[in-house]
Protein backbone atom coordinates (compact mmCIF):
# COMPACT_ATOMS: atom_id res chain seq x y z
CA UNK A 1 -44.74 -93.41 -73.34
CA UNK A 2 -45.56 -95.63 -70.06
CA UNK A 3 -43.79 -98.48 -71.47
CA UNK A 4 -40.43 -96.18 -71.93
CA UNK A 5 -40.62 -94.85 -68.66
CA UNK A 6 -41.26 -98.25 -67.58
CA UNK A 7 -38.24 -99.84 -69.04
CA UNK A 8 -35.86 -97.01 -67.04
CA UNK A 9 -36.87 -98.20 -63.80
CA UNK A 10 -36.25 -102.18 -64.50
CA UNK A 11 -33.30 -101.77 -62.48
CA UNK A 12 -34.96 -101.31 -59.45
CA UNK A 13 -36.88 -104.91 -60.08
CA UNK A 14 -34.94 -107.09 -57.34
CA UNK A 15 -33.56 -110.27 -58.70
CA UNK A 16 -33.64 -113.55 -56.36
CA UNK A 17 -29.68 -112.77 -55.73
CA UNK A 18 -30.50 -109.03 -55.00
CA UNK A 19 -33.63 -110.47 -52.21
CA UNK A 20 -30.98 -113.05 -50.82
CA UNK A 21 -27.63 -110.43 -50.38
CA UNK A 22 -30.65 -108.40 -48.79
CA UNK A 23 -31.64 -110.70 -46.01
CA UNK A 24 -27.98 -111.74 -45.33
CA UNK A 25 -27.50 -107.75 -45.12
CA UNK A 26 -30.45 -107.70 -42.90
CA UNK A 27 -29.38 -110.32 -40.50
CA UNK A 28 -26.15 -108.59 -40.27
CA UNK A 29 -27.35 -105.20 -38.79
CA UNK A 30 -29.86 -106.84 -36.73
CA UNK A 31 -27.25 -108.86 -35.11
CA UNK A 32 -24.99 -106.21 -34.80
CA UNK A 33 -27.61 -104.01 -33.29
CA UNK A 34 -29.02 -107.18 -30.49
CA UNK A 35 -25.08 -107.01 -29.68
CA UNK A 36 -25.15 -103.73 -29.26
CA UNK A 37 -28.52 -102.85 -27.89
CA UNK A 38 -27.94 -101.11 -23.82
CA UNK A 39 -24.39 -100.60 -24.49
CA UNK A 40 -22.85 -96.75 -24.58
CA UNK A 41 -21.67 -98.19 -28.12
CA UNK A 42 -25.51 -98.00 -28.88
CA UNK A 43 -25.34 -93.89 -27.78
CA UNK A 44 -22.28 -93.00 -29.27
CA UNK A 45 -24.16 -94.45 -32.58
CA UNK A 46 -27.48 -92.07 -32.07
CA UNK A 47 -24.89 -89.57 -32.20
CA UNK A 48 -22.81 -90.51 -35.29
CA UNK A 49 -26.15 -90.22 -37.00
CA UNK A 50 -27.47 -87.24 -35.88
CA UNK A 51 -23.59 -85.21 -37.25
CA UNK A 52 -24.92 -87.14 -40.41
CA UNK A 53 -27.85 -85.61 -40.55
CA UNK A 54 -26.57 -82.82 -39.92
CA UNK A 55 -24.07 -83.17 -42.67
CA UNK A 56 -26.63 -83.71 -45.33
CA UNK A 57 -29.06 -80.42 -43.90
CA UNK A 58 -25.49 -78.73 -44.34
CA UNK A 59 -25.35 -80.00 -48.39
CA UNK A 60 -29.16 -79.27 -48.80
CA UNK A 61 -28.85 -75.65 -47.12
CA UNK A 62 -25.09 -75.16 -48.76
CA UNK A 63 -23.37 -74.33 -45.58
CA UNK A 64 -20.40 -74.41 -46.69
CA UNK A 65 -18.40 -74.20 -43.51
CA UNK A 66 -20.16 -76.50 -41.55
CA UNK A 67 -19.96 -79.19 -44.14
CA UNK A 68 -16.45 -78.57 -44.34
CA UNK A 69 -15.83 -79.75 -40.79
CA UNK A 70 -18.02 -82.33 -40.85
CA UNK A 71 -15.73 -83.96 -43.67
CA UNK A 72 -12.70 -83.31 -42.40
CA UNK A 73 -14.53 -84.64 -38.89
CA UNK A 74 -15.45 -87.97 -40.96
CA UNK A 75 -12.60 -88.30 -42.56
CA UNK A 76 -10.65 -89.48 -39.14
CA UNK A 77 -14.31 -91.25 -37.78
CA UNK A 78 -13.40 -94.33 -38.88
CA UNK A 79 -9.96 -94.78 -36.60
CA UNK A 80 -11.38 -93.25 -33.69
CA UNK A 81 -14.20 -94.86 -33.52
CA UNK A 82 -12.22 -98.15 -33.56
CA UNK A 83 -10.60 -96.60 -30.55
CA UNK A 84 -13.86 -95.31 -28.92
CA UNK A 85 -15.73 -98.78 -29.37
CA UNK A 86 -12.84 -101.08 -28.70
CA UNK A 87 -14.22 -103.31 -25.48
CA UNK A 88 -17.72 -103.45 -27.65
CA UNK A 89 -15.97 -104.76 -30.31
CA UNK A 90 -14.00 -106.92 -28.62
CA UNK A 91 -17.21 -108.57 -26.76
CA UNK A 92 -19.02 -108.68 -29.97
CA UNK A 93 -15.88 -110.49 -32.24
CA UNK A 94 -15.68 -112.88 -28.72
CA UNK A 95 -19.35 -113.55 -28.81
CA UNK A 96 -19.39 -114.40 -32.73
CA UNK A 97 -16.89 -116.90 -32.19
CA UNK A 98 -19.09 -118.22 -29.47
CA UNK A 99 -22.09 -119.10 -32.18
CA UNK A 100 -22.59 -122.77 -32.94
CA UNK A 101 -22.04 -121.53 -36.41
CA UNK A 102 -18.38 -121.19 -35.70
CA UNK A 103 -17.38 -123.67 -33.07
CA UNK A 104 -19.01 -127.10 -31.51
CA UNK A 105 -20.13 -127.34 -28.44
CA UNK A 106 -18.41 -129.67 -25.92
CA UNK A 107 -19.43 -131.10 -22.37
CA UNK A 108 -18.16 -130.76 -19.19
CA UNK A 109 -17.28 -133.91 -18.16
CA UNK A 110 -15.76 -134.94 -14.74
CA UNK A 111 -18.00 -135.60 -12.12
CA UNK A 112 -15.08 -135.24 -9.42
CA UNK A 113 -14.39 -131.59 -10.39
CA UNK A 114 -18.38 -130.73 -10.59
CA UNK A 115 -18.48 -132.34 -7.22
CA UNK A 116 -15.16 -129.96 -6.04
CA UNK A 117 -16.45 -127.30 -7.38
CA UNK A 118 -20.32 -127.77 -5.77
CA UNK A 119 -19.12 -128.46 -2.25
CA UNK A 120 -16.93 -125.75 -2.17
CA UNK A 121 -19.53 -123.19 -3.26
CA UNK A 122 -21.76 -124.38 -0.68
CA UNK A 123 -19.30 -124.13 1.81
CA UNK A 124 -18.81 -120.91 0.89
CA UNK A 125 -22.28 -120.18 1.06
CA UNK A 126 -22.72 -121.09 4.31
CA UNK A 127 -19.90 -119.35 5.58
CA UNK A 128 -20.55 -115.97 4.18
CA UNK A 129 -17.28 -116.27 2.45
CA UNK A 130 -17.20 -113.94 -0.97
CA UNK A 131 -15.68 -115.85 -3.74
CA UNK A 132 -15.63 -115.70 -7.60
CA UNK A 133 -14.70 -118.37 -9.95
CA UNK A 134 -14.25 -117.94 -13.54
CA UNK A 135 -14.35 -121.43 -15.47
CA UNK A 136 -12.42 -121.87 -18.88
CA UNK A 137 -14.36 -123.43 -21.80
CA UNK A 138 -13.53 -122.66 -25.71
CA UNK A 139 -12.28 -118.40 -25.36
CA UNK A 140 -8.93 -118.35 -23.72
CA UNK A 141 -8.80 -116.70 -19.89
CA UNK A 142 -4.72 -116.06 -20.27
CA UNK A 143 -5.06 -112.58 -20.34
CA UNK A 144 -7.38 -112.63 -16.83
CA UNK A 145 -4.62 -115.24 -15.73
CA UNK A 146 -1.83 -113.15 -15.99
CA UNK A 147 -2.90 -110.36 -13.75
CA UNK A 148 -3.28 -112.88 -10.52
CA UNK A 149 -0.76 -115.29 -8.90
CA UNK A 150 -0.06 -118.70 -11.10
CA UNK A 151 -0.47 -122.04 -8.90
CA UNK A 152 -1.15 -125.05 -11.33
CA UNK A 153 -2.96 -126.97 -8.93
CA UNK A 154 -5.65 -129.58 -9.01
CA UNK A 155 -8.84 -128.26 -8.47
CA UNK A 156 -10.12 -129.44 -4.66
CA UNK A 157 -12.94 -128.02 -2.29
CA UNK A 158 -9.97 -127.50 0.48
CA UNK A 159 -7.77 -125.62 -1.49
CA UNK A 160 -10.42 -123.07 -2.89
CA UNK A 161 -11.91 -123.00 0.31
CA UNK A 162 -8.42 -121.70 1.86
CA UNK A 163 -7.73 -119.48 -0.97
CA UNK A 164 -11.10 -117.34 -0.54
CA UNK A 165 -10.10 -117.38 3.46
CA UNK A 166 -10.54 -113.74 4.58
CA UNK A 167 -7.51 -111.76 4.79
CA UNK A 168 -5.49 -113.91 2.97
CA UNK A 169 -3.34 -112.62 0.14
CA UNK A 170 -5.63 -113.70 -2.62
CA UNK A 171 -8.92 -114.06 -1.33
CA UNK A 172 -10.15 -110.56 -3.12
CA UNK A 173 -9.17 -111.46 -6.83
CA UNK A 174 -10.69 -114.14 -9.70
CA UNK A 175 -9.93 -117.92 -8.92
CA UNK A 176 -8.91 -119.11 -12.59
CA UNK A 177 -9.69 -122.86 -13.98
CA UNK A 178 -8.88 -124.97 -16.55
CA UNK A 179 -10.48 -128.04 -17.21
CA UNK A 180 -9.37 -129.74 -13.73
CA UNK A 181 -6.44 -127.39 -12.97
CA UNK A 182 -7.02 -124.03 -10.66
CA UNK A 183 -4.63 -121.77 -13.11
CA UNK A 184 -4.51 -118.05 -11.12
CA UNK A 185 -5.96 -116.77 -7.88
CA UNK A 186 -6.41 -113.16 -7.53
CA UNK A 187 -7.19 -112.37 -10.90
CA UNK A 188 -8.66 -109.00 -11.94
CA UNK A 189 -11.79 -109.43 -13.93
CA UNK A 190 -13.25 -106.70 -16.44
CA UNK A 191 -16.51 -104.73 -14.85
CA UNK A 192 -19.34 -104.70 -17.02
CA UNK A 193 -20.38 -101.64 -18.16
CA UNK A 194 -24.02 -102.14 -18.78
CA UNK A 195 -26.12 -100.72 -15.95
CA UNK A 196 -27.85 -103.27 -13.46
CA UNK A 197 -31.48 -103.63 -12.42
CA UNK A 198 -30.69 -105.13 -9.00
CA UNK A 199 -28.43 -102.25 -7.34
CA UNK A 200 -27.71 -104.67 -4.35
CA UNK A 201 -25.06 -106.95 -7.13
CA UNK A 202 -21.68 -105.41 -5.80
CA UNK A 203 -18.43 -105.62 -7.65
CA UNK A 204 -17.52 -109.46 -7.97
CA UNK A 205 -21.22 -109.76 -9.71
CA UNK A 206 -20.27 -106.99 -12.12
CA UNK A 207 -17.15 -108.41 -13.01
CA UNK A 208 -18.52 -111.88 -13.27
CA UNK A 209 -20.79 -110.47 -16.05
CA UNK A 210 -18.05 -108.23 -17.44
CA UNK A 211 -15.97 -111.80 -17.95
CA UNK A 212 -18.78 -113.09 -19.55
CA UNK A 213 -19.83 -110.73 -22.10
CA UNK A 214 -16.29 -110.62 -23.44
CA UNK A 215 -15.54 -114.77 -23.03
CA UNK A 216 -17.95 -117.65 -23.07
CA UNK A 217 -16.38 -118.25 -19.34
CA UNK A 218 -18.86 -120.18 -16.90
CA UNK A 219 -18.27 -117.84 -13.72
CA UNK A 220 -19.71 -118.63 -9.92
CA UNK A 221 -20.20 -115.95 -7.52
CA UNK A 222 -21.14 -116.33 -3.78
CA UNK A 223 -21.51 -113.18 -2.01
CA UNK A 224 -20.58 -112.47 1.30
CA UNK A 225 -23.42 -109.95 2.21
CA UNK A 226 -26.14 -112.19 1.51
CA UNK A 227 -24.36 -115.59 0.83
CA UNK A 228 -26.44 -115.67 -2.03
CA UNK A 229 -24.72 -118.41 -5.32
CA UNK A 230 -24.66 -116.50 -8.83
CA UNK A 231 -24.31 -118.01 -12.12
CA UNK A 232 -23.31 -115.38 -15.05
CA UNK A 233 -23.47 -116.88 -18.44
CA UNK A 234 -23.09 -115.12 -22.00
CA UNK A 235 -23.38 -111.66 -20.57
CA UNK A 236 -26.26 -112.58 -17.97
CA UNK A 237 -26.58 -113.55 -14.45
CA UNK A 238 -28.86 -116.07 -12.60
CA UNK A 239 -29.26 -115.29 -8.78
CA UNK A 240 -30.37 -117.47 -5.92
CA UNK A 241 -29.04 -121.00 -7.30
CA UNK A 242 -28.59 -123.46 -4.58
CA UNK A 243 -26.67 -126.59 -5.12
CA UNK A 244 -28.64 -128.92 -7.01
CA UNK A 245 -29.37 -126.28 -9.48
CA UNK A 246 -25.56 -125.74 -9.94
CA UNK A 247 -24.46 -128.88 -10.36
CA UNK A 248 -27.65 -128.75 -12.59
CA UNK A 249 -25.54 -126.06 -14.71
CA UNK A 250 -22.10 -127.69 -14.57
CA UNK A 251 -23.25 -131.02 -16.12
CA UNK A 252 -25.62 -130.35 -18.65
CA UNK A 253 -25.68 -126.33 -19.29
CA UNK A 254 -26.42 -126.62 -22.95
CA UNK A 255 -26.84 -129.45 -25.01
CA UNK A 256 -25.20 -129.70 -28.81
CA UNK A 257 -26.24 -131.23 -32.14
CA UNK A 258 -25.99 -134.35 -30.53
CA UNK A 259 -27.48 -133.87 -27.33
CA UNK A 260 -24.07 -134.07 -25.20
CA UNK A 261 -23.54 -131.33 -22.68
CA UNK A 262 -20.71 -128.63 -22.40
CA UNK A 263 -17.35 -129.82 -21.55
CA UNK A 264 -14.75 -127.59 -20.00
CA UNK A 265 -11.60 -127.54 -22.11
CA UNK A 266 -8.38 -128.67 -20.69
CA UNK A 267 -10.25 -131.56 -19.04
């Protein structure tokens, strides 16, 4: 008798494939849900699964009508939520492609536009002049580009001093670079949408960490209320960074596989 109704629940004995397809499973959701995690993607979720819930309550208790709109509710889910969770998924689809298990890391290499692009920071700084600038590595800024005015101009500490000159026509928007070439000024950045801790980060700090959780961009902020240099990387910011410590960033940032640092495409 035990060994029959033993035998009928062999199929729930996990083979080595069944354990493996489970941790890659696994891994999945978790990294789905670390993407995720203090979005309103992350809310809208909690309440996908609570109409769920309610949906199978509905089946146990035979409520007929409820579980009638719940189908016909679920039955369309799918598309809207592709419509509802379209800038997470964009972010999240950017940021996969931004794992070294999909790309290579390259350096930045150029010590004349490090040094451009250090000076004119601190000149900034010291001036109390507000200024944002996105850098271009391996996810395309064309997009940002497009909504600010084109130059194609060599990056210099004179020019993007002038072009964050109050009152001039572009000092408000996104200075754009490609490897050594300043591609836009007065771009229009995304704003992130994930609430701040520090309530005194004003608009060209949100939007340098709205860039960056959707692109692998390298983006600079100096602000002019406290002429303090920001650094927002991979969807988080660093505040306070003097010089040293950004020129720090700009040559070595992240070392790959073979210990070179990250190199700003189109250099």
């Amino acid at each position: 008798m035990l060994s029959a109704l033993w035998e009928q629940f062999q199929f729930l004995r996990p083979r080595g494939a069944d354990l493996f397809e489970i941790a890659i499973v696994g891994f999945l959701v978790y990294r789905l849900l670390l993407l995720l995690k203090r979005t309103r993607a992350m809310q809208m979720i909690l309440g996908v699964g609570l109409l769920v819930g309610v949906y199978f309550l509905a089946l146990l208790l035979q409520f007929e009508l409820i579980r009638a709109l719940l189908e016909n509710l679920f039955q369309y889910g799918a598309i809207a939520m592709l419509v509802v969770f379209q800038p997470e998924l964009r972010a999240a689809l950017a940021r996969l492609g931004q794992t070294r298990f999909f790309r290579s890391l390259v350096k930045i290499e150029g010590k004349q536009l490090v040094d451009q692009l250090v000076e004119t920071v601190e000149t900034l700084s010291r001036t109390r002049t507000g200024a944002i600038i996105a850098l271009e590595r391996e996810v395309g800024l064309d997009e940002y580009a497009r909504t600010g005015s084109p130059l194609q101009a060599k990056v210099s500490a004179q020019l993007l001093t002038t072009i964050f000159t109050p009152y001039s026509p572009l000092h408000d928007g996104a200075v754009i670079i490609s490897g050594d070439t300043i591609r836009a000024a007065g771009a229009i950045l995304p704003l992130t949408q994930t609430p701040l801790a520090d309530k005194s980060l004003g608009t060209r700090h949100r939007a340098a960490i709205g860039l960056s959780e959707e692109t692998d961009a390298f983006v600079i902020v100096v602000s002019e209320e406290t002429a303090r240099i920001s650094v927002a990387r991979g969807g988080r910011i660093e505040l306070g960074v003097d010089g040293d410590r950004l020129r720090s960033l700009l040559e070595s940032a992240r070392p790959d596989r073979n210990g070179k640092a990250l190199r700003l495409v189109g250099g």
